[in-house]
C-alpha atoms as a PDB file:
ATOM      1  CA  UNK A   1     -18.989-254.230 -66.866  1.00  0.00           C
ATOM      2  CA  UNK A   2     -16.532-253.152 -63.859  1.00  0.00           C
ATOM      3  CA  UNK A   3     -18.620-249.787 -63.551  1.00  0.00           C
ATOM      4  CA  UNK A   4     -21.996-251.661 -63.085  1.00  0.00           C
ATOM      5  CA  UNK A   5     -20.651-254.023 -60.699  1.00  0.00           C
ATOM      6  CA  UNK A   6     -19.735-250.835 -58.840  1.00  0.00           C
ATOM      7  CA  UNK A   7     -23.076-249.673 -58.987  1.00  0.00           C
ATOM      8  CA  UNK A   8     -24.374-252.870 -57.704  1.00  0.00           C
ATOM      9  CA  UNK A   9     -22.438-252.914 -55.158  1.00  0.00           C
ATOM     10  CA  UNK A  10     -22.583-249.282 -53.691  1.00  0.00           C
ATOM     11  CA  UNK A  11     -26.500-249.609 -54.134  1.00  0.00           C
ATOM     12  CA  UNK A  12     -26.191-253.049 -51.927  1.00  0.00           C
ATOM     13  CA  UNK A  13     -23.884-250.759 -49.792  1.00  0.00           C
ATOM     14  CA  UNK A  14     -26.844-247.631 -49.098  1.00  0.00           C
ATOM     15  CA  UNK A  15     -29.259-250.374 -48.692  1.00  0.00           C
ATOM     16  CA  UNK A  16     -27.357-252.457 -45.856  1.00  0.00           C
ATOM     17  CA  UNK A  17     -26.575-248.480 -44.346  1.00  0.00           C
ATOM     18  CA  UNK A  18     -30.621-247.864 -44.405  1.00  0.00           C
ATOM     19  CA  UNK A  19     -31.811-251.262 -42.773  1.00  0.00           C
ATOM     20  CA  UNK A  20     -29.150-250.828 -39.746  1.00  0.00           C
ATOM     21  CA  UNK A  21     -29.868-247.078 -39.250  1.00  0.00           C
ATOM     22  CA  UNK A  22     -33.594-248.562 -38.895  1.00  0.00           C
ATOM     23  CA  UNK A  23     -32.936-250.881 -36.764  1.00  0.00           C
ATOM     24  CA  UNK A  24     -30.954-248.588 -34.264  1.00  0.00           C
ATOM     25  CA  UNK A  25     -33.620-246.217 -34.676  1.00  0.00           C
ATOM     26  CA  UNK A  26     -36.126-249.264 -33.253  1.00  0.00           C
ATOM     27  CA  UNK A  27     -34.076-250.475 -30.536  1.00  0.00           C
ATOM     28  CA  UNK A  28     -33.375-246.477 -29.070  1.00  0.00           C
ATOM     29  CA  UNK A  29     -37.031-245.724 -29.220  1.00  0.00           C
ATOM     30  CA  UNK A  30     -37.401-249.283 -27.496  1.00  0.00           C
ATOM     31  CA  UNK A  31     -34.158-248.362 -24.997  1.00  0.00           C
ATOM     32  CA  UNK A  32     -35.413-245.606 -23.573  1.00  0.00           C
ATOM     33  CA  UNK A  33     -38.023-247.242 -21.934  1.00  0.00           C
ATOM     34  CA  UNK A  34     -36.788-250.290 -20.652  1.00  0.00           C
ATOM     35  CA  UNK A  35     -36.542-250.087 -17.013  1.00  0.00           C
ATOM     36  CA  UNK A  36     -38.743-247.397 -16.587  1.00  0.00           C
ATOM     37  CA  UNK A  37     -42.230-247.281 -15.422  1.00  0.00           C
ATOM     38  CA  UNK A  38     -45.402-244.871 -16.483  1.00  0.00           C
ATOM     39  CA  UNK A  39     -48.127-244.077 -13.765  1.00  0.00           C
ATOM     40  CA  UNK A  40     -51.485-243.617 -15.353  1.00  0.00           C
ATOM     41  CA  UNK A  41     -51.881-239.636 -15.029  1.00  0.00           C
ATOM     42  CA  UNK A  42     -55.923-238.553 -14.113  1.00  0.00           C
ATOM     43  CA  UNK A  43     -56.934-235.059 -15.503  1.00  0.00           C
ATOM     44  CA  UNK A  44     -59.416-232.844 -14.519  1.00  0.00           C
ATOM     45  CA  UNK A  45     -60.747-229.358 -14.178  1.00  0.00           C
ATOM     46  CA  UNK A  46     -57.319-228.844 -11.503  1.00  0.00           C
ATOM     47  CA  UNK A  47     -54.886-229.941 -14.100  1.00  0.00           C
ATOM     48  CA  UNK A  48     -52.937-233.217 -14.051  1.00  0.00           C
ATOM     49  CA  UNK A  49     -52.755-235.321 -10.825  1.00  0.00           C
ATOM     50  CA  UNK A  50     -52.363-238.986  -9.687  1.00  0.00           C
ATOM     51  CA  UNK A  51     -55.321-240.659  -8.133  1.00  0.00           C
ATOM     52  CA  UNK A  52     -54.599-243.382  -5.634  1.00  0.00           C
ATOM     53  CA  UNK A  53     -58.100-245.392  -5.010  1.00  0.00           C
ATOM     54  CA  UNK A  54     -58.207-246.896  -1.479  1.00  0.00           C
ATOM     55  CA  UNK A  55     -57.997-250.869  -2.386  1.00  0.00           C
ATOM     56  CA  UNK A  56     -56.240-250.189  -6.037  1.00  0.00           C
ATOM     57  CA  UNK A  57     -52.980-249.151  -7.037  1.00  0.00           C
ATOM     58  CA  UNK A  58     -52.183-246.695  -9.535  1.00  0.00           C
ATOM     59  CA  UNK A  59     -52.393-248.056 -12.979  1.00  0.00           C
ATOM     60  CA  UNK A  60     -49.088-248.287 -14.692  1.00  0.00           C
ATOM     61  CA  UNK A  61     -46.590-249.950 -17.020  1.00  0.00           C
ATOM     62  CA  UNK A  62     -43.698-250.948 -16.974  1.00  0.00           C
ATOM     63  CA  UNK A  63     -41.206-251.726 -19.923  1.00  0.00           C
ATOM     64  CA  UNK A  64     -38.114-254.230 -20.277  1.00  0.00           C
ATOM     65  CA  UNK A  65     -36.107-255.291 -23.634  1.00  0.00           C
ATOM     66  CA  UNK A  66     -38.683-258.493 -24.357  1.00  0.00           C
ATOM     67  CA  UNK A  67     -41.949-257.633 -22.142  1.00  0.00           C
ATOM     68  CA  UNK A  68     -44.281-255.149 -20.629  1.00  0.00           C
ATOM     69  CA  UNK A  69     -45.832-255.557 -17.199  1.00  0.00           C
ATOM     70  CA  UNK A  70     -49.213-253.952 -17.273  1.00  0.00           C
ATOM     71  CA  UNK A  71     -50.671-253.335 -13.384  1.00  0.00           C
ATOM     72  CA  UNK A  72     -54.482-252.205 -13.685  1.00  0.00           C
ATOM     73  CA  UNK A  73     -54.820-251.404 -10.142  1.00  0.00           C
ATOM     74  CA  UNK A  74     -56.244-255.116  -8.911  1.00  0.00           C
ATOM     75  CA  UNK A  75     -54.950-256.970 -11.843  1.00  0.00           C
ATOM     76  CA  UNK A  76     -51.973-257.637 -13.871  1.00  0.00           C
ATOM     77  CA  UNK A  77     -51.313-258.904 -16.839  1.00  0.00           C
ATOM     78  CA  UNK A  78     -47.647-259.579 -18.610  1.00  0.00           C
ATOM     79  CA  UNK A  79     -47.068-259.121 -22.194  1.00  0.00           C
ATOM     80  CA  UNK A  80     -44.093-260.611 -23.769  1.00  0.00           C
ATOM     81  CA  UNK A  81     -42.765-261.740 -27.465  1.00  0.00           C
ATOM     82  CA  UNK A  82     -43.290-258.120 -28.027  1.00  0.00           C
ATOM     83  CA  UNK A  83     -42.661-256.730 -31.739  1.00  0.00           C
ATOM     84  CA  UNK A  84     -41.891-253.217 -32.184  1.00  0.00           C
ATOM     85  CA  UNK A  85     -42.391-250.932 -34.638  1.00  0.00           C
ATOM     86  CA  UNK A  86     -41.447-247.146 -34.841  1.00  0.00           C
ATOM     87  CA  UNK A  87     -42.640-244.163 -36.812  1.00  0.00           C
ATOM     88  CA  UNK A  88     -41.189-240.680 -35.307  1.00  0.00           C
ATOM     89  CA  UNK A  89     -43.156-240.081 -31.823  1.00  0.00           C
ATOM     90  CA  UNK A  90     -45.160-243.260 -31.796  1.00  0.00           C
ATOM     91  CA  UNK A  91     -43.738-246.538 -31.012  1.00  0.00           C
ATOM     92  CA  UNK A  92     -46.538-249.852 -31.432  1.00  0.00           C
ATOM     93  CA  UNK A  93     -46.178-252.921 -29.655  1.00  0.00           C
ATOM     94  CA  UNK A  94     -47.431-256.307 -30.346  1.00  0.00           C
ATOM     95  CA  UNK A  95     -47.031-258.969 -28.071  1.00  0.00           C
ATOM     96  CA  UNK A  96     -48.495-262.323 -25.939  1.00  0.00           C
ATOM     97  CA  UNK A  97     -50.431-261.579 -23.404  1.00  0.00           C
ATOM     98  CA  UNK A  98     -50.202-264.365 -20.869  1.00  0.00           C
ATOM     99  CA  UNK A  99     -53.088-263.697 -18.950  1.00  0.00           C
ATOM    100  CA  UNK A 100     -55.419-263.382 -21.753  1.00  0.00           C
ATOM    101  CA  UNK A 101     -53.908-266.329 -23.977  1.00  0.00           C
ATOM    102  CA  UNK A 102     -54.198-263.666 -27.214  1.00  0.00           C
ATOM    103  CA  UNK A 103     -52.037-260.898 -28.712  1.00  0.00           C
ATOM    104  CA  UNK A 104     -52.559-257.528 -27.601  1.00  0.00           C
ATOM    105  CA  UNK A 105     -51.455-254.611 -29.511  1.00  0.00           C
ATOM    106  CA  UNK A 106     -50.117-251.535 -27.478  1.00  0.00           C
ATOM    107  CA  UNK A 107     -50.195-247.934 -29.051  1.00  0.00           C
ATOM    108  CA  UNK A 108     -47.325-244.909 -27.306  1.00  0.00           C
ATOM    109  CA  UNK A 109     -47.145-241.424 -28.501  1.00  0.00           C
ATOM    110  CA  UNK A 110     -44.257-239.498 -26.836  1.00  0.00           C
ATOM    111  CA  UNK A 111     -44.878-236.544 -25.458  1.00  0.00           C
ATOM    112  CA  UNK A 112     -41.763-234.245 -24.340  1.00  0.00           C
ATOM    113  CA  UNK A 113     -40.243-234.297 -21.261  1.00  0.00           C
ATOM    114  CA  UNK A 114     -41.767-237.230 -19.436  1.00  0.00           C
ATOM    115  CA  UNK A 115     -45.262-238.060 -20.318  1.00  0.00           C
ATOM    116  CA  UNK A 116     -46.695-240.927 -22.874  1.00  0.00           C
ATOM    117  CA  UNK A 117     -49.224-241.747 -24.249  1.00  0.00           C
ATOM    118  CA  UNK A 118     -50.314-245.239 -23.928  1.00  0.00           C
ATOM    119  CA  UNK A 119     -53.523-246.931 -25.951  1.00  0.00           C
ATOM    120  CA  UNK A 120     -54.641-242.828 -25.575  1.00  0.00           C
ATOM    121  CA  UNK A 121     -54.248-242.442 -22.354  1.00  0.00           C
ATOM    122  CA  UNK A 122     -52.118-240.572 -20.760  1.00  0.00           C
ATOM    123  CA  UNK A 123     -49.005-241.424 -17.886  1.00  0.00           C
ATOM    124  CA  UNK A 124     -45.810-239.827 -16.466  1.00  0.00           C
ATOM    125  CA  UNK A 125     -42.468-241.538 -16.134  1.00  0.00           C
ATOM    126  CA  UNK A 126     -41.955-242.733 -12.390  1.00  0.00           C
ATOM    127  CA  UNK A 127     -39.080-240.218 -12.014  1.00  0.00           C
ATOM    128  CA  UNK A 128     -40.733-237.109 -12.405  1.00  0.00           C
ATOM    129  CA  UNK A 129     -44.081-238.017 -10.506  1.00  0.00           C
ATOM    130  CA  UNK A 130     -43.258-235.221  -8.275  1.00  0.00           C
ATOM    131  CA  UNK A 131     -43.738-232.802 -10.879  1.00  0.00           C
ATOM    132  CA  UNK A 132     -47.673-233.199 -10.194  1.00  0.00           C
ATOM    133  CA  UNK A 133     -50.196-233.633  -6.885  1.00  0.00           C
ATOM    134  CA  UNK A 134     -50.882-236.997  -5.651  1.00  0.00           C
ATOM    135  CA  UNK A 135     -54.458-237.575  -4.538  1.00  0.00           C
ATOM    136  CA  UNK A 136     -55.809-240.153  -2.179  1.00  0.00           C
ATOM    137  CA  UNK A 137     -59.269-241.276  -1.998  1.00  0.00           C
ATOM    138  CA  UNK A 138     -61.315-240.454   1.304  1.00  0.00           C
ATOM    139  CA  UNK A 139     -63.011-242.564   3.843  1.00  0.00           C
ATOM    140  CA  UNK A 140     -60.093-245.178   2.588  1.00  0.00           C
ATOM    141  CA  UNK A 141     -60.942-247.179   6.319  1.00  0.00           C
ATOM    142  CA  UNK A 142     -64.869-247.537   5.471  1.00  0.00           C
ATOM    143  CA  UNK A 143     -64.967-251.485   3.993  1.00  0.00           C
ATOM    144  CA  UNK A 144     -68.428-250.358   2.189  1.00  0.00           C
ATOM    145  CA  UNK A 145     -68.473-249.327  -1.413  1.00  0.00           C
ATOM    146  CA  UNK A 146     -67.637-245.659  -1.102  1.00  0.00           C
ATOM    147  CA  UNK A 147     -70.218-243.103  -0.935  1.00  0.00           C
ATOM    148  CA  UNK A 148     -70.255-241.245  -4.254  1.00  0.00           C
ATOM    149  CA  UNK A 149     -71.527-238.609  -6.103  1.00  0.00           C
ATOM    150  CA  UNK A 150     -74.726-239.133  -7.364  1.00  0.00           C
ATOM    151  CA  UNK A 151     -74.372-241.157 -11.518  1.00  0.00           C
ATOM    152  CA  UNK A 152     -76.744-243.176 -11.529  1.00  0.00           C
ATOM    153  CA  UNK A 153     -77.075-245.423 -14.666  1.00  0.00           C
ATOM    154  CA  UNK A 154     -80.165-247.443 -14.197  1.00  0.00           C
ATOM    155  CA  UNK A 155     -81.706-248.535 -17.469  1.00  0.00           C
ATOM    156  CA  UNK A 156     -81.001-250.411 -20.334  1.00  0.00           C
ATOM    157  CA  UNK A 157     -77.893-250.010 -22.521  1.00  0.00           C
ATOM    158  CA  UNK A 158     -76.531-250.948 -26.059  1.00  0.00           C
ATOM    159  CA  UNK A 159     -74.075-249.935 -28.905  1.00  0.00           C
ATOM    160  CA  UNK A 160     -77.362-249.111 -30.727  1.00  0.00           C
ATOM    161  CA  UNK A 161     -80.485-248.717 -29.893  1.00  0.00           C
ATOM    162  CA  UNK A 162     -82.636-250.931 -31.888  1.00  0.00           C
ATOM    163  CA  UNK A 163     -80.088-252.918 -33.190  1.00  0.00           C
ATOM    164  CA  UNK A 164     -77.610-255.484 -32.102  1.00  0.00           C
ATOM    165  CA  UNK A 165     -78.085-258.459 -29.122  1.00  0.00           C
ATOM    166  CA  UNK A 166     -75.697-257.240 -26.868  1.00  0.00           C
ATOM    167  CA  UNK A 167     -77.572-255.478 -23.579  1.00  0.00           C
ATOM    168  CA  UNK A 168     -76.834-254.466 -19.840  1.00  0.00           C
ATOM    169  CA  UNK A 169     -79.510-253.593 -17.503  1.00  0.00           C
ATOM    170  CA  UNK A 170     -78.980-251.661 -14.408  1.00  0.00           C
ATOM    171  CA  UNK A 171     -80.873-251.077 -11.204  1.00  0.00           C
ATOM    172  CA  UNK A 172     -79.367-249.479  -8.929  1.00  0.00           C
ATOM    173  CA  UNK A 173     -76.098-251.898  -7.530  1.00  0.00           C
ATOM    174  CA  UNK A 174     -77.328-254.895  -9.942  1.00  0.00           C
ATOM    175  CA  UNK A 175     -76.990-255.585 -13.646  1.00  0.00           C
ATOM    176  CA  UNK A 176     -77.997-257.904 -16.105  1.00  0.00           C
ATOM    177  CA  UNK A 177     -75.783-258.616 -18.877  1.00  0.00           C
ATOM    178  CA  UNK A 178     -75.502-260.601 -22.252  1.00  0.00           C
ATOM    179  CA  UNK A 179     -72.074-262.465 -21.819  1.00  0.00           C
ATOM    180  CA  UNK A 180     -73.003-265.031 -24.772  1.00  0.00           C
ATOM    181  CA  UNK A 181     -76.292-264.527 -26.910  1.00  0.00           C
ATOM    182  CA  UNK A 182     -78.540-267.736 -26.069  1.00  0.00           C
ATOM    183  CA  UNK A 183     -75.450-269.116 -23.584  1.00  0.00           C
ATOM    184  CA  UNK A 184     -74.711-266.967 -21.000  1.00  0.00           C
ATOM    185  CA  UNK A 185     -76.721-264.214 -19.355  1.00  0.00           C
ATOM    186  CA  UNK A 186     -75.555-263.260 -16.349  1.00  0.00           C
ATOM    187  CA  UNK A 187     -75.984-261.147 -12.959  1.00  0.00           C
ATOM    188  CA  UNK A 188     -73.699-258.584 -11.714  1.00  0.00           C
ATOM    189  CA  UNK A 189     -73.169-256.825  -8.471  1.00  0.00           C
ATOM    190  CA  UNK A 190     -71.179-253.704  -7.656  1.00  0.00           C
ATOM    191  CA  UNK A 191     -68.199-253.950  -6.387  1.00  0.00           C
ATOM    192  CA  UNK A 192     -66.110-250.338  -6.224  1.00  0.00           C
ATOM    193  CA  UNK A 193     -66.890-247.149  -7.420  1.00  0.00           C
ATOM    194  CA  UNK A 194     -63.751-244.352  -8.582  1.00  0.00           C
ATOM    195  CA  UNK A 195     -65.716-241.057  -8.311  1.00  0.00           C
ATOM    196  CA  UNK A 196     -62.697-239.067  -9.925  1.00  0.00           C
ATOM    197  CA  UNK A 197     -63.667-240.830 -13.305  1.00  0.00           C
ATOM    198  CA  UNK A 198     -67.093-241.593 -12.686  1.00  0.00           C
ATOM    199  CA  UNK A 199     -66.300-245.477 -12.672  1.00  0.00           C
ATOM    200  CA  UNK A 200     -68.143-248.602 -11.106  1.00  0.00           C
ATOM    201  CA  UNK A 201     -66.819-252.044 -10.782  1.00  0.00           C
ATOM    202  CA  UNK A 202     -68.840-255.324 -11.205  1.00  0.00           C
ATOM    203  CA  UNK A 203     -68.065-258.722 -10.162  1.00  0.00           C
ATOM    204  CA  UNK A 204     -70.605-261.925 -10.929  1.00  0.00           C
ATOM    205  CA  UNK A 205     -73.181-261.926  -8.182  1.00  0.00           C
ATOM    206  CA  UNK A 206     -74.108-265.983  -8.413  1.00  0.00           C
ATOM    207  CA  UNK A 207     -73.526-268.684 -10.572  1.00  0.00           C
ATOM    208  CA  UNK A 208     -76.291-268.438 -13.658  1.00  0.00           C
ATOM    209  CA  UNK A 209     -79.591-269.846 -14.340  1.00  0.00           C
ATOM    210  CA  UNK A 210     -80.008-269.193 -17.797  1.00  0.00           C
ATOM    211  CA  UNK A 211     -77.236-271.126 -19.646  1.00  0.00           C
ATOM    212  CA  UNK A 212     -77.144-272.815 -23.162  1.00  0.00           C
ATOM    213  CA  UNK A 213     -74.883-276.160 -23.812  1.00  0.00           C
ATOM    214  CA  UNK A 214     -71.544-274.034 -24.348  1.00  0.00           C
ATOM    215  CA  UNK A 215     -72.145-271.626 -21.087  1.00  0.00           C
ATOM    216  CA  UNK A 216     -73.162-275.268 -18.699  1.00  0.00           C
ATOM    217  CA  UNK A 217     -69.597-276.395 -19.479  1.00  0.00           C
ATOM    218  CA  UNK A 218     -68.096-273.454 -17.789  1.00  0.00           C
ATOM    219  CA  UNK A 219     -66.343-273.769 -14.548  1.00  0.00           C
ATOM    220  CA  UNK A 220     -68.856-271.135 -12.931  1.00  0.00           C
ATOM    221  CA  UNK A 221     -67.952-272.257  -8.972  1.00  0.00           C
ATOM    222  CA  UNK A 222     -64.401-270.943 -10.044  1.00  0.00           C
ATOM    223  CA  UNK A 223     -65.820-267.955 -11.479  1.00  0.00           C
ATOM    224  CA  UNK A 224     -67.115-266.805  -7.793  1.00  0.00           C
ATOM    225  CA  UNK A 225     -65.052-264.584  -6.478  1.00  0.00           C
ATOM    226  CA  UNK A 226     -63.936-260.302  -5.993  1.00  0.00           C
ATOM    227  CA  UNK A 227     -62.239-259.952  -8.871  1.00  0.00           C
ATOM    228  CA  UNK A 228     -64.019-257.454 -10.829  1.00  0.00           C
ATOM    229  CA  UNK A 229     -65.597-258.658 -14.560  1.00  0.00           C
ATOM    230  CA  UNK A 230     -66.332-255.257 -16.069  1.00  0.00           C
ATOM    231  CA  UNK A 231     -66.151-251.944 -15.522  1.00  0.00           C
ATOM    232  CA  UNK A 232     -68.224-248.799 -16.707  1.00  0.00           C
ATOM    233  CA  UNK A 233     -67.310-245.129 -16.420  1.00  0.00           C
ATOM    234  CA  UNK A 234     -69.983-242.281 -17.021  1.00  0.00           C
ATOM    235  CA  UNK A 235     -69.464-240.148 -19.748  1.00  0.00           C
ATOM    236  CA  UNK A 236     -72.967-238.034 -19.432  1.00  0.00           C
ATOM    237  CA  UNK A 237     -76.501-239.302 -18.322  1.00  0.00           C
ATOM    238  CA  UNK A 238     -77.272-241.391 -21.811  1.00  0.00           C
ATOM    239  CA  UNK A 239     -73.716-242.295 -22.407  1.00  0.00           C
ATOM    240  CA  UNK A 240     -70.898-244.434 -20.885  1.00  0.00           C
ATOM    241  CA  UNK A 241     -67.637-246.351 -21.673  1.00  0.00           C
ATOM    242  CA  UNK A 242     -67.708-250.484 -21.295  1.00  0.00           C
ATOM    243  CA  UNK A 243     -64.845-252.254 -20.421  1.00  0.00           C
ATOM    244  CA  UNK A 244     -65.111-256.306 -20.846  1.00  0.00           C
ATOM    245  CA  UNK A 245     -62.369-257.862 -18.278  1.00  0.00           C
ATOM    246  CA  UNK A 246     -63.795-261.657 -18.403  1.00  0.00           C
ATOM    247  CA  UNK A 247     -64.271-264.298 -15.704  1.00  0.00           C
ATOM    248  CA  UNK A 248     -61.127-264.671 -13.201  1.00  0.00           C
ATOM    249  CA  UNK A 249     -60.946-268.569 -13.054  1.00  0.00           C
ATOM    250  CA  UNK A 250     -59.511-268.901  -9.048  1.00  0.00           C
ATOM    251  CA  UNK A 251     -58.073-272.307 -10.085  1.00  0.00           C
ATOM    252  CA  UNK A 252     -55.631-271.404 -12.721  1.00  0.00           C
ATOM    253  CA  UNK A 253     -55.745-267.157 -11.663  1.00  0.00           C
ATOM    254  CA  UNK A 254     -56.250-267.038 -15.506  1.00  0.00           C
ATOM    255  CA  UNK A 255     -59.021-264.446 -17.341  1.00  0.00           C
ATOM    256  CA  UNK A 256     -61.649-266.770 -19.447  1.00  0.00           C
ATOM    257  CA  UNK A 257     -64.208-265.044 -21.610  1.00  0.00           C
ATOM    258  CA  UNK A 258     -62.558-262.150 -22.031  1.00  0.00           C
ATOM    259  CA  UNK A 259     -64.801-261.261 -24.835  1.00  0.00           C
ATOM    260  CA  UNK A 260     -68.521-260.325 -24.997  1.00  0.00           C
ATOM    261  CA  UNK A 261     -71.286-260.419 -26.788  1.00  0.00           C
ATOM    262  CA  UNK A 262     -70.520-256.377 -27.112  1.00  0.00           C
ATOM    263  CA  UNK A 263     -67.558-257.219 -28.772  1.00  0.00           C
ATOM    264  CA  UNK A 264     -69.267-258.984 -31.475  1.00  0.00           C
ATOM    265  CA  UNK A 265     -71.695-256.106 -32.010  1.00  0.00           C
ATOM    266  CA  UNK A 266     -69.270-254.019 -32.657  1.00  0.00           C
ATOM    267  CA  UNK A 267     -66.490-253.110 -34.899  1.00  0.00           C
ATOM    268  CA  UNK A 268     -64.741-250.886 -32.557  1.00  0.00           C
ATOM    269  CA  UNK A 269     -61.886-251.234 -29.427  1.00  0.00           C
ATOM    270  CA  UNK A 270     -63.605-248.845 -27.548  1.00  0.00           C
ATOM    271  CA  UNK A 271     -67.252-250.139 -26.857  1.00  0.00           C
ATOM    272  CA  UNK A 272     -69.607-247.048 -26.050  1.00  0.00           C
ATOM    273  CA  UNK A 273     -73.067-248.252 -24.840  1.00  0.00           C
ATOM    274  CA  UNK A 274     -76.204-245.758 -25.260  1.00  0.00           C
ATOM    275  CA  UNK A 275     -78.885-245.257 -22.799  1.00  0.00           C
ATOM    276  CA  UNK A 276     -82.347-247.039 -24.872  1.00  0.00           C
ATOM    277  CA  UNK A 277     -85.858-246.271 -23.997  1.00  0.00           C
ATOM    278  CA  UNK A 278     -87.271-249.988 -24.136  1.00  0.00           C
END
């Protein structure tokens, strides 16, 4: 009887041991980030650099004990409650977003010395951005869009041809797009383009004609404004990447929308459009 109570209690003993060596294990991966802050890292046929557009910032985050502070360049957003969870070189993040008004899950793979990965892309720590060549876009006094190299991406684009609602349609600096299928169709105009990625801005061009009893409700005259609503960058001529930011309401300086109709066509994060001959 005594040596099974001993048992008992050295196997309650290696258990308590195991959970708190976990738990240190989470809160050093999580520790050795707080305070600092990663600078998204552009790479190219010249190696690794930092881009700095004219009107932007350079994308980066930064991480304390309870939030992360995500700066896109024009926008912000602040992610706290955050969860953490560890597995050797990657750390994953869940937390509040409290731009969005959702939970956003954040993905980091370590990579020795002083580089991350973050949601697969990759950024240096702040302290060692000297290590690589800071660029700065040209003709940063010119308030036009910047001239660029030629990408053009006029036509019309889906996740799959023939299949799913979801569309854009580009000519030239204007685009059509399915926000909502049989709610909101909108018009864009662009805004920016980042030539080192191959990336064009949009904003909403005018308040929309074509709305269906859930789009009329919106608060479109709030909806008017710079802030860019999606972005697009160029993979080759029948390809490109499509990033969904969602209507900046100017009254509460609060993202609505900030899903698509693209979203709902597909099952995947990243939403890759194809160039359709219809």
């Amino acid at each position: 009887m005594l040596q099974k109570k001993i048992q008992f209690l050295f196997i309650l003993f290696v258990t308590f041991i195991s959970c708190q060596k976990k738990e240190i294990i989470q809160n050093k991966s999580n520790e050795t980030l707080q305070g600092h802050t990663f600078l998204r890292v552009t790479q190219n046929k010249s190696g690794n650099n930092l881009f700095k557009p004219c009107d932007a910032e350079i994308e980066t985050y930064k991480f304390y004990k309870d939030s992360i502070y995500h700066n896109m360049g024009q926008e912000s957003d602040m992610i706290t409650k955050i969860q953490i969870s560890n597995n050797n070189q990657k750390i994953s993040y869940k937390g509040f977003n409290t731009n969005t008004n959702d939970y956003e899950s954040i993905s980091i793979e370590k990579i020795e010395p002083f580089y991350l990965k973050i949601n697969n892309e990759l950024f240096i720590d702040e302290l060692y951005k000297s290590k690589i060549k800071l660029i700065k876009e040209n003709n940063c006094d010119d308030d036009e869009i910047t001239k660029s190299i030629d990408y053009s991406i006029n036509g019309r684009w889906k996740i799959n041809c023939g299949e799913g609602i979801a569309s854009m349609t580009v000519q030239n600096k204007n685009a059509s797009l399915i926000v909502l299928a049989n709610q909101i169709y909108i018009e864009m105009t662009e805004t920016k383009r980042y030539d080192f990625e191959k990336g064009i801005a949009y904003k909403l061009k005018e308040i929309p004609e074509d709305l269906g009893t859930y789009g009329i409700k919106l608060d479109w005259k709030e909806y008017i404004n710079d802030k860019p609503i999606a972005y697009v960058k160029v993979i080759d001529e029948n390809t490109i990447n499509f990033y969904w930011y969602g209507f900046y309401n100017n009254k509460t300086n609060k993202r609505e929308m900030t899903e698509c109709q693209f979203n709902q066509d597909s099952n995947n994060k990243d939403l890759i459009l194809k160039k359709c001959n219809e």
